[in-house]
C-alpha atoms as a PDB file:
ATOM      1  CA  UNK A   1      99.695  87.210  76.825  1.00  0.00           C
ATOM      2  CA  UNK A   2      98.353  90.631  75.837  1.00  0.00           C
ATOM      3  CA  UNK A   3      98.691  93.482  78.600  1.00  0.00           C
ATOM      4  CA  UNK A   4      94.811  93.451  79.427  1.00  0.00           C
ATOM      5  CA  UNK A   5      94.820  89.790  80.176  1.00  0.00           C
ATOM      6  CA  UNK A   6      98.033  90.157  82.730  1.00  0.00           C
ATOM      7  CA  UNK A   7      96.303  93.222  83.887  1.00  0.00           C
ATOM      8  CA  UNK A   8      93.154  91.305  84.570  1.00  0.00           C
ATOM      9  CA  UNK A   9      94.801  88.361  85.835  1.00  0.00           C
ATOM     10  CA  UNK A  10      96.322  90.198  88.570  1.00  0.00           C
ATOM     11  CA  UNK A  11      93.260  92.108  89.829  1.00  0.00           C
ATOM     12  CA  UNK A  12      91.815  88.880  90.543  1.00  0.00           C
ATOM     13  CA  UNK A  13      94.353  88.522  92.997  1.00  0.00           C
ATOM     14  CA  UNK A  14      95.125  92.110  94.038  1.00  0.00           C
ATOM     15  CA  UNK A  15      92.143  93.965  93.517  1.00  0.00           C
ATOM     16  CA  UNK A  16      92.998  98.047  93.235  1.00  0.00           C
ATOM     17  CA  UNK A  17      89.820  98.443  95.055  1.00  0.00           C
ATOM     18  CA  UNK A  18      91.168  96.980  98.342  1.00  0.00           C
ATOM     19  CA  UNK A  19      93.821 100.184  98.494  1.00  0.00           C
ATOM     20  CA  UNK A  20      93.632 102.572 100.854  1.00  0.00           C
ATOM     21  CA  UNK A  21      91.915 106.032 100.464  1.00  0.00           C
ATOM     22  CA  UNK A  22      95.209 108.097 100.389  1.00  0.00           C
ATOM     23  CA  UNK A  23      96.762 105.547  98.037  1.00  0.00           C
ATOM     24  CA  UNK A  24      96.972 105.364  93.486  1.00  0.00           C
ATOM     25  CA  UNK A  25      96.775 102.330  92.742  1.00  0.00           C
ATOM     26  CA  UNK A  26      96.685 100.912  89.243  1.00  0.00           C
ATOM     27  CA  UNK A  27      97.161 102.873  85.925  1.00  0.00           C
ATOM     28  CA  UNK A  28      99.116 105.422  86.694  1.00  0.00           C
ATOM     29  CA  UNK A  29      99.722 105.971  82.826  1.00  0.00           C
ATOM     30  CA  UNK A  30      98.264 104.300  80.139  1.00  0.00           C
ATOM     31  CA  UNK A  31      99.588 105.290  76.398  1.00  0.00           C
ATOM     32  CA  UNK A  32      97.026 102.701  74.399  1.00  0.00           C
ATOM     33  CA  UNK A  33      99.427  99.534  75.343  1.00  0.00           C
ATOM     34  CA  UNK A  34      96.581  96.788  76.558  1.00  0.00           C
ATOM     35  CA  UNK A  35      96.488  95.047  73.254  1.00  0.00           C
ATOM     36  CA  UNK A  36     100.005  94.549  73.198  1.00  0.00           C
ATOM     37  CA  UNK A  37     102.294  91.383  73.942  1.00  0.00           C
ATOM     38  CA  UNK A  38     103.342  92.071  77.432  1.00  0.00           C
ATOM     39  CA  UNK A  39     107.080  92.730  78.012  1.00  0.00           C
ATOM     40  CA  UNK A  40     106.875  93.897  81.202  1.00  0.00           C
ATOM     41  CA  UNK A  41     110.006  95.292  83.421  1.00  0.00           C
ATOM     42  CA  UNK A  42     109.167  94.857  87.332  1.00  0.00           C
ATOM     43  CA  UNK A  43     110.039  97.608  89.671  1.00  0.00           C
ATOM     44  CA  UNK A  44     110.017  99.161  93.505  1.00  0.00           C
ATOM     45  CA  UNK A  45     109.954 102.678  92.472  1.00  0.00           C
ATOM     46  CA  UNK A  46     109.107 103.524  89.041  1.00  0.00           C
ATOM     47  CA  UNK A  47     112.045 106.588  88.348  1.00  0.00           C
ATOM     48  CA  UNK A  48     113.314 108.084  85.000  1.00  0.00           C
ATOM     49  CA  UNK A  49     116.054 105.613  85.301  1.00  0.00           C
ATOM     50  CA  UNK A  50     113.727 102.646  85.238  1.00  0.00           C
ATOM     51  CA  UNK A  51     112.158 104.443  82.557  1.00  0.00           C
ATOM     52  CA  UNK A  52     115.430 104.567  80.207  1.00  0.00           C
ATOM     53  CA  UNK A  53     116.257 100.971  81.468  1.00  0.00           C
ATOM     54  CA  UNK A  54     112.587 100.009  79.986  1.00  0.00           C
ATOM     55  CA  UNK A  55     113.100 101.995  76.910  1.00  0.00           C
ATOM     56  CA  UNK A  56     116.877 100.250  76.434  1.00  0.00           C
ATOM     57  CA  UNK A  57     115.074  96.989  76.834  1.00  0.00           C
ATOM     58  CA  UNK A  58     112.065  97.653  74.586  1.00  0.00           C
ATOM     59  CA  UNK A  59     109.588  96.852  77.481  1.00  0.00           C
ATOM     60  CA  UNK A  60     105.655  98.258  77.254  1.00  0.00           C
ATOM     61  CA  UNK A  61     104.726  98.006  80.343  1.00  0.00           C
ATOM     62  CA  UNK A  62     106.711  99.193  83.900  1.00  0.00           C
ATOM     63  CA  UNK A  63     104.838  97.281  86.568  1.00  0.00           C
ATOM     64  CA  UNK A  64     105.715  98.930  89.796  1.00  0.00           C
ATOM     65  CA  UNK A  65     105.032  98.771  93.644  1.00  0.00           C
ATOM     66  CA  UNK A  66     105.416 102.406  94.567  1.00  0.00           C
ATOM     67  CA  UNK A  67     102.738 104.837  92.827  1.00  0.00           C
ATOM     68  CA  UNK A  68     104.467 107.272  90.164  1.00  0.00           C
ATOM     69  CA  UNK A  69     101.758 109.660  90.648  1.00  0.00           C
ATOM     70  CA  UNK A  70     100.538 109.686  94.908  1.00  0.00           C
ATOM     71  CA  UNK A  71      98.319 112.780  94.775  1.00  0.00           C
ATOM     72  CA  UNK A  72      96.776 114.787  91.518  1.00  0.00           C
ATOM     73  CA  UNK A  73      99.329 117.114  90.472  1.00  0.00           C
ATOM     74  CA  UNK A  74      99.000 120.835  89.488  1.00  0.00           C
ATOM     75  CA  UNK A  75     100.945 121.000  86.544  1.00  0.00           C
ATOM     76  CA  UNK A  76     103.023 119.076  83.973  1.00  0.00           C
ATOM     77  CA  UNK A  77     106.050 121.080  83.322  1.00  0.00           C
ATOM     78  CA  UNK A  78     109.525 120.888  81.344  1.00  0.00           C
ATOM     79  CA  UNK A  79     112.060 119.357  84.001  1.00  0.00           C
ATOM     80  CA  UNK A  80     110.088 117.489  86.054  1.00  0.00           C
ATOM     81  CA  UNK A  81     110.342 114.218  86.921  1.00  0.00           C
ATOM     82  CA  UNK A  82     106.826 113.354  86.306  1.00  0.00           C
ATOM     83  CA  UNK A  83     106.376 115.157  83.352  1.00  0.00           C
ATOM     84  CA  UNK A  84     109.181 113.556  82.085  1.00  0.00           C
ATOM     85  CA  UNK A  85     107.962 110.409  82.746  1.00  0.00           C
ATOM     86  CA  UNK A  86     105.096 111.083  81.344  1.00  0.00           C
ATOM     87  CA  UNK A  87     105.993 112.655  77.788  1.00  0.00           C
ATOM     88  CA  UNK A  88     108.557 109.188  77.146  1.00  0.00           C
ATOM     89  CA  UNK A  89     106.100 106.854  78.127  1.00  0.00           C
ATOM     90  CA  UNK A  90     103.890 107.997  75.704  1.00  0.00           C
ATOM     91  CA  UNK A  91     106.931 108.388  73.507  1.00  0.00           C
ATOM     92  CA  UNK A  92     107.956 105.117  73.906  1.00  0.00           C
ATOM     93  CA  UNK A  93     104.400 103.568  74.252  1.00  0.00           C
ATOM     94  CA  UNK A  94     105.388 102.541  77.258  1.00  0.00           C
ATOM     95  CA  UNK A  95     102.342 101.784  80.475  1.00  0.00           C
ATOM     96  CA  UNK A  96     102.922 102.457  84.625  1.00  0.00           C
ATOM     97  CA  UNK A  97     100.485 100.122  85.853  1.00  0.00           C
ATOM     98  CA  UNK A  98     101.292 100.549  90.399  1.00  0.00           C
ATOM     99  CA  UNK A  99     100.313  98.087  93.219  1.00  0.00           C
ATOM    100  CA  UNK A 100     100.684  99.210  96.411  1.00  0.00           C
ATOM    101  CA  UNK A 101      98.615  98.774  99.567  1.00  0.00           C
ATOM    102  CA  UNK A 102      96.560  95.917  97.344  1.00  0.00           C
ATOM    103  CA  UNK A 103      99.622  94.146  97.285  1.00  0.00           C
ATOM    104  CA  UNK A 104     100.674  94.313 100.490  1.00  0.00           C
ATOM    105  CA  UNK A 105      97.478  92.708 101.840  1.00  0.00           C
ATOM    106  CA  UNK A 106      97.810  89.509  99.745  1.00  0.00           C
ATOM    107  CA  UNK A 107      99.166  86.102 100.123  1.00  0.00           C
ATOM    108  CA  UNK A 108     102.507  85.989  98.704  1.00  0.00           C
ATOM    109  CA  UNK A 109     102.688  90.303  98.640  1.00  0.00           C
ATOM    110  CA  UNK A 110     105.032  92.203 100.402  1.00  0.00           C
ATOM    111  CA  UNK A 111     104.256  91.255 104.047  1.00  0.00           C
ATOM    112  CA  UNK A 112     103.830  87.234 103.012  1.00  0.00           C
ATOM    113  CA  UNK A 113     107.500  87.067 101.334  1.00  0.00           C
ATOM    114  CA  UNK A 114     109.412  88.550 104.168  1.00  0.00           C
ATOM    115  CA  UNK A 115     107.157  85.730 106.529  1.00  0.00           C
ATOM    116  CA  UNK A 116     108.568  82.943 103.671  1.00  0.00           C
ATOM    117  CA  UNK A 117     112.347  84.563 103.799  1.00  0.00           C
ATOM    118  CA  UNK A 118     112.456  84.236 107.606  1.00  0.00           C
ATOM    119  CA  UNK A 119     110.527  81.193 107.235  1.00  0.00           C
ATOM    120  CA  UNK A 120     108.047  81.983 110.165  1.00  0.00           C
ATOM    121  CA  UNK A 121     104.991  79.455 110.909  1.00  0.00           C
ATOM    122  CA  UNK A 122     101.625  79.594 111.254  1.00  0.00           C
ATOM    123  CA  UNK A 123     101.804  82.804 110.031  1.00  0.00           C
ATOM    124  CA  UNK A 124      98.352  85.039 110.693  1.00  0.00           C
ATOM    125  CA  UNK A 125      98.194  88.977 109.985  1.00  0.00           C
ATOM    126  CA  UNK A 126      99.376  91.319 111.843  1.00  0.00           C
ATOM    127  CA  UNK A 127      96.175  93.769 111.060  1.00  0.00           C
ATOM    128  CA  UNK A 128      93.350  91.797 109.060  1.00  0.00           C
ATOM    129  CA  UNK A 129      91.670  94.098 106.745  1.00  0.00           C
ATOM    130  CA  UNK A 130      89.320  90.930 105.013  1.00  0.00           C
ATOM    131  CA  UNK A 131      88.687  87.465 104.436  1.00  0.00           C
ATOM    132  CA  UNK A 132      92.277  86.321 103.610  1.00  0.00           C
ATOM    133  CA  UNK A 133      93.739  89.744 103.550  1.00  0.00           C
ATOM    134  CA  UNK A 134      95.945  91.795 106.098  1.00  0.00           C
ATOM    135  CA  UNK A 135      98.517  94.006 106.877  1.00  0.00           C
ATOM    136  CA  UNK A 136     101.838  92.642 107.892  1.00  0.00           C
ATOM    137  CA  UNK A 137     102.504  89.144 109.120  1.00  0.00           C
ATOM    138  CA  UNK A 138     103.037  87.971 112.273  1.00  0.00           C
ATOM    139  CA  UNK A 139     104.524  84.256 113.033  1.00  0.00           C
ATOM    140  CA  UNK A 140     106.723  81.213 114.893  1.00  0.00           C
ATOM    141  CA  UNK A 141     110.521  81.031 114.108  1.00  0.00           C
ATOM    142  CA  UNK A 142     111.293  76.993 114.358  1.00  0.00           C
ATOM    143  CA  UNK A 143     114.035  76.052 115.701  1.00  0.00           C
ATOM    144  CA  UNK A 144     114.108  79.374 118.117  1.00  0.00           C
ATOM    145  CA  UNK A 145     116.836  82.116 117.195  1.00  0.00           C
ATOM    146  CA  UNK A 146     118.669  84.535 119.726  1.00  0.00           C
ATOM    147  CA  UNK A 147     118.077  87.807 118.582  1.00  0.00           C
ATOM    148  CA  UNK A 148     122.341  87.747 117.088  1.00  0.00           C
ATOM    149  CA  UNK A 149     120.981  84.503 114.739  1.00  0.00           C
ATOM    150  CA  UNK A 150     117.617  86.490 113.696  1.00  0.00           C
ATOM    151  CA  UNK A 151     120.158  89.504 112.945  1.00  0.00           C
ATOM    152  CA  UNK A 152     122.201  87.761 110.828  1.00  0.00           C
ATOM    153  CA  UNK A 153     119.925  85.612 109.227  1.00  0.00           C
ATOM    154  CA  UNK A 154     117.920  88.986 108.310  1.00  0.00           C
ATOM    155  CA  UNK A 155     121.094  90.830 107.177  1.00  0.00           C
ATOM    156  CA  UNK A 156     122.208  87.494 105.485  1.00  0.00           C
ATOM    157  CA  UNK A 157     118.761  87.253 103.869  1.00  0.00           C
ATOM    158  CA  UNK A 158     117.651  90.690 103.043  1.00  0.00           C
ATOM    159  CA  UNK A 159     121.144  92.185 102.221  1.00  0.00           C
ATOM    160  CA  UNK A 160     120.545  95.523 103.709  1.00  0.00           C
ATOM    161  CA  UNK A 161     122.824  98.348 103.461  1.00  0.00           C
ATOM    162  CA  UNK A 162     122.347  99.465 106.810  1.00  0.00           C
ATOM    163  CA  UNK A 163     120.718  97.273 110.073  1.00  0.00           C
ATOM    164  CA  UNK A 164     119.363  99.048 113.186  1.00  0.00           C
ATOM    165  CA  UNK A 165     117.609  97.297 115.986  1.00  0.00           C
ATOM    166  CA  UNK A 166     116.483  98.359 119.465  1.00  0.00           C
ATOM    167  CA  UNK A 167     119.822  99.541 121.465  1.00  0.00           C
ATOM    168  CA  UNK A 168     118.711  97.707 124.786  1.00  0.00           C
ATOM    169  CA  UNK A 169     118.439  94.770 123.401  1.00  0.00           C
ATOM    170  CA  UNK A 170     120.409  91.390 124.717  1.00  0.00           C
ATOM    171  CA  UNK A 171     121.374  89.630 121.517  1.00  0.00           C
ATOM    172  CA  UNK A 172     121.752  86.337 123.424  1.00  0.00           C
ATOM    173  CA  UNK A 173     117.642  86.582 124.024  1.00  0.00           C
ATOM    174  CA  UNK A 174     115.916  83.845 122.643  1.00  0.00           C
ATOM    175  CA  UNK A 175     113.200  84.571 119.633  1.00  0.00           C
ATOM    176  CA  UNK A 176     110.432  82.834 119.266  1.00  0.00           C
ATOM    177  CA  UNK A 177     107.913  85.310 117.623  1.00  0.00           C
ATOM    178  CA  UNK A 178     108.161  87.757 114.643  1.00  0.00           C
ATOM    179  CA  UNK A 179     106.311  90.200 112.981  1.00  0.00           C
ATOM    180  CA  UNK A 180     106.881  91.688 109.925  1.00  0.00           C
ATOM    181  CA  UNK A 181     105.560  94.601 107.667  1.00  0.00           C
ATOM    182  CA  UNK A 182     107.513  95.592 104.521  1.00  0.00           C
ATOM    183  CA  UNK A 183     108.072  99.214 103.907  1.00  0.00           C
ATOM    184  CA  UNK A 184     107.392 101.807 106.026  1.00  0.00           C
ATOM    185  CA  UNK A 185     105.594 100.096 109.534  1.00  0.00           C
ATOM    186  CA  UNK A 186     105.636 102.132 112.166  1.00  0.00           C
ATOM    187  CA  UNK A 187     102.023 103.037 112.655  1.00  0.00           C
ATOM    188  CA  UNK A 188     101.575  98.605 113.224  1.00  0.00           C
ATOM    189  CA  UNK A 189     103.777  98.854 116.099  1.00  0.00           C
ATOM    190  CA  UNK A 190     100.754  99.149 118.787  1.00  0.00           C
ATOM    191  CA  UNK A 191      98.972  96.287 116.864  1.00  0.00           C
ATOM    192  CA  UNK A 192     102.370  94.446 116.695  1.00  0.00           C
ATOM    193  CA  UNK A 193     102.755  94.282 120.367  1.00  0.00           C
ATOM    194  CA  UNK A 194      99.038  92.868 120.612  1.00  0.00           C
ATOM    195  CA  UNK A 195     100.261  90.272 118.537  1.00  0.00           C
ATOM    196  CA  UNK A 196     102.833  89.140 121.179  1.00  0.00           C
ATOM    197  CA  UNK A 197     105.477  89.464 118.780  1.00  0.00           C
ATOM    198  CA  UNK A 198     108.702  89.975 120.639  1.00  0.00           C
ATOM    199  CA  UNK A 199     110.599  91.283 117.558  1.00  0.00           C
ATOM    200  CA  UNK A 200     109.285  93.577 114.677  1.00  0.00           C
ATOM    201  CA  UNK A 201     110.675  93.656 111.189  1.00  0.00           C
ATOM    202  CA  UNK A 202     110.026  96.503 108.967  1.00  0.00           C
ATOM    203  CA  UNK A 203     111.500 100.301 107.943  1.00  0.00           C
ATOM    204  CA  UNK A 204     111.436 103.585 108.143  1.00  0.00           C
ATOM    205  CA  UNK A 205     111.189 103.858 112.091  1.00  0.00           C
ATOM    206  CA  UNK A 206     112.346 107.091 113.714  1.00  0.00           C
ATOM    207  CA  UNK A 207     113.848 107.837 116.765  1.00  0.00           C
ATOM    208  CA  UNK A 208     111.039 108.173 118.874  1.00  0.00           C
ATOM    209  CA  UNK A 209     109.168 105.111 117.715  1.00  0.00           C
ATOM    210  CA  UNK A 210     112.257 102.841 118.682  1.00  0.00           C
ATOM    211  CA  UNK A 211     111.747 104.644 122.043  1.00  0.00           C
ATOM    212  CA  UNK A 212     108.420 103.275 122.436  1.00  0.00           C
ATOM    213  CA  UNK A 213     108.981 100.343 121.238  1.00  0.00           C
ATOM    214  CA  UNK A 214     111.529  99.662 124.113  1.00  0.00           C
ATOM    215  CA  UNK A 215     109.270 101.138 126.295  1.00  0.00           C
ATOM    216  CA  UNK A 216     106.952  98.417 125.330  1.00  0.00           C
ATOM    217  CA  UNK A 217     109.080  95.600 125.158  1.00  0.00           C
ATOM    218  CA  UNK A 218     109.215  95.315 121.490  1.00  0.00           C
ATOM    219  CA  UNK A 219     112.618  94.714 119.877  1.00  0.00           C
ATOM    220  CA  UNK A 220     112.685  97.065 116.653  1.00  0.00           C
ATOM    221  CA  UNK A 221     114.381  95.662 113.424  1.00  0.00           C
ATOM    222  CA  UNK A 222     114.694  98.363 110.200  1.00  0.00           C
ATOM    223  CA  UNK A 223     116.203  96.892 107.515  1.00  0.00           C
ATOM    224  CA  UNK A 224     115.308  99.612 105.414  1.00  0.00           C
ATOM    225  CA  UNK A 225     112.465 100.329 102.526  1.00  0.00           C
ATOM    226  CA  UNK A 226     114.390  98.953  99.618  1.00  0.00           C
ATOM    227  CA  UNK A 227     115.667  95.623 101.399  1.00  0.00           C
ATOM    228  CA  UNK A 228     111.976  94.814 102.941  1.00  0.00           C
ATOM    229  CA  UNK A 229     109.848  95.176  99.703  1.00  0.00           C
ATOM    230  CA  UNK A 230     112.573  94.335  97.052  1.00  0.00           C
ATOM    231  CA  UNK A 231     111.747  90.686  97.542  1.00  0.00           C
ATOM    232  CA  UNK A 232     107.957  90.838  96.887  1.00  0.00           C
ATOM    233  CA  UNK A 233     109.090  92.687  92.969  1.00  0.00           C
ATOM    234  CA  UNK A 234     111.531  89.619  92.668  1.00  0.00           C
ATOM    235  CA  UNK A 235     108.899  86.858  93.334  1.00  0.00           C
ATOM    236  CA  UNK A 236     105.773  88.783  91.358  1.00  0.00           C
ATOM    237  CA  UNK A 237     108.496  88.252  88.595  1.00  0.00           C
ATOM    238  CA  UNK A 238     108.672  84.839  89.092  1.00  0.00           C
ATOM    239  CA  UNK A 239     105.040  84.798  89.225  1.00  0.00           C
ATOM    240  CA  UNK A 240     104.834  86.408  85.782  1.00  0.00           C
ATOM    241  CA  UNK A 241     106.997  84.003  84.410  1.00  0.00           C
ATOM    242  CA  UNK A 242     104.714  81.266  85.113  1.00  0.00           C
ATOM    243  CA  UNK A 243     102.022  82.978  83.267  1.00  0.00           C
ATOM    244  CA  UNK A 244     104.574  82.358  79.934  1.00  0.00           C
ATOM    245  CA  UNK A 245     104.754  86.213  79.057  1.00  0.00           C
ATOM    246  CA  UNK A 246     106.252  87.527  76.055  1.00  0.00           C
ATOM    247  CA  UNK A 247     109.195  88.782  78.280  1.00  0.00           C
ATOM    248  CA  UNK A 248     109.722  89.858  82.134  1.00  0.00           C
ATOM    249  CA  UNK A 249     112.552  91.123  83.936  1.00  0.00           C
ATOM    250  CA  UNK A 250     113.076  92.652  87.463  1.00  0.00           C
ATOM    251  CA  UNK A 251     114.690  96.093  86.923  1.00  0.00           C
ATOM    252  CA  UNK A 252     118.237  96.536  88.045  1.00  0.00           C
ATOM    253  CA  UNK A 253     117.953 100.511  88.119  1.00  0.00           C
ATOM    254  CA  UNK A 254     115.568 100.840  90.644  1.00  0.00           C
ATOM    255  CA  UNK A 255     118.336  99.726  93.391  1.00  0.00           C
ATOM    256  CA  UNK A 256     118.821 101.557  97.234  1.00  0.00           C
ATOM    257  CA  UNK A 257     121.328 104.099  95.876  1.00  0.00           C
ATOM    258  CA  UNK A 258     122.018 105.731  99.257  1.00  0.00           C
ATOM    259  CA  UNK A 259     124.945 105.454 100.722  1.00  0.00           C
ATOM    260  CA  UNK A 260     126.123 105.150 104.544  1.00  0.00           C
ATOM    261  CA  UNK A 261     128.980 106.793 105.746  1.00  0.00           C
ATOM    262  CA  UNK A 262     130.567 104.491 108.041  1.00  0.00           C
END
């Protein structure tokens, strides 16, 4: 399959044209690839280390979730990231093709894979922005969990390098609603409680917001940004696969590199 036709076939699904106003979704760059075989190398973040992993691997097209380029930028200099990015992907002949808040609306994007890793049911959006399409998901655990089981099933699940939940909470309460929201979800959390969701899923929380989420009887899970939108690169792989491409891999450079001091 050439790189327009994948390019195409996703749109269907994710149209760019459903992200929001302060998002870059799409091309980012776009060196004269689209008649090419696709060998495409999946990412979170597109970085200058995913960029020598795709070069290493002979890939032509990085297909990322982040945006490598958020807002216009002034200047292209010598020693920055992005301009470095830019000068070996056209190098290299290598595209950045982003889906961000496109994906995270759709059924099986961000929002919908953490639902099917928890393995919540009848699973509606936590914000609908359109027919079929929403922000977050919000859903049944069956059988019930205490919090302790959702915990562990999360940190079994989602591998993250560091869990923090609400400080108040009694782990022997019993679960029976979820919401989730991959990546950073704090601004959902009046919209989660609406949703009668007793325990929220998602990253990037600071202090204040886990104080108003106890405040409003919300249990706060952060698993982090990596661990919460990882799994949506791993299944669009799988995805891609099914569409019998030339070659696909999920990149194994773009990993949560931080480390927590214990």
């Amino acid at each position: 399959m050439k790189i327009a036709d994948l390019i195409t076939w996703f749109e269907a699904w994710a149209n760019p044209a459903w992200c929001e106003s302060w998002d870059n979704c799409g091309w980012q760059i776009e060196p004269g690839v689209l008649q090419e075989k696709a060998r495409v190398l999946v990412c979170l973040t597109p970085t200058l280390a995913v960029m020598q992993e795709a070069i290493a691997l002979n890939a032509n097209l990085i297909f990322a979730h982040h945006p490598l380029i958020f807002t216009p930028p002034k200047s292209l200099r010598t020693g920055e990231a992005i301009a470095e990015m830019v000068r070996l992907a056209f190098t290299h002949n290598i595209g950045i093709y982003t889906a961000h808040t496109n994906f995270d609306q759709v059924q099986d994007g961000t929002a919908d894979v953490l639902a099917q890793i928890l393995e919540l049911k009848e699973v509606t959006s936590i914000q609908p922005t359109q027919a079929g399409l929403g922000y977050g998901r919000v859903g049944l655990l069956e059988p019930f969990m205490t919090l302790q089981e959702l915990l562990t099933a999360i940190q079994t699940r989602l591998a993250p390098p560091n869990l923090i939940f609400s400080p108040s909470a009694d782990l022997q309460q019993t679960i029976s609603r979820v919401a989730v929201l991959g990546g950073s979800g704090a601004s959902f959390i009046s919209a989660v409680v609406k949703s009668g969701a007793q325990a929220y899923l998602t990253s990037d929380c600071k202090f204040h917001q886990f104080q108003e989420s106890r405040d409003r009887n919300l249990i706060l899970i952060d698993a982090g940004h990596y661990a919460t939108e990882r799994p949506a690169c791993d299944r669009l792989v799988s995805k891609f696969q099914s569409l019998n491409l030339d070659w696909v891999q999920l990149s194994q450079k773009d990993e949560d590199f931080r480390q927590f001091f214990a």
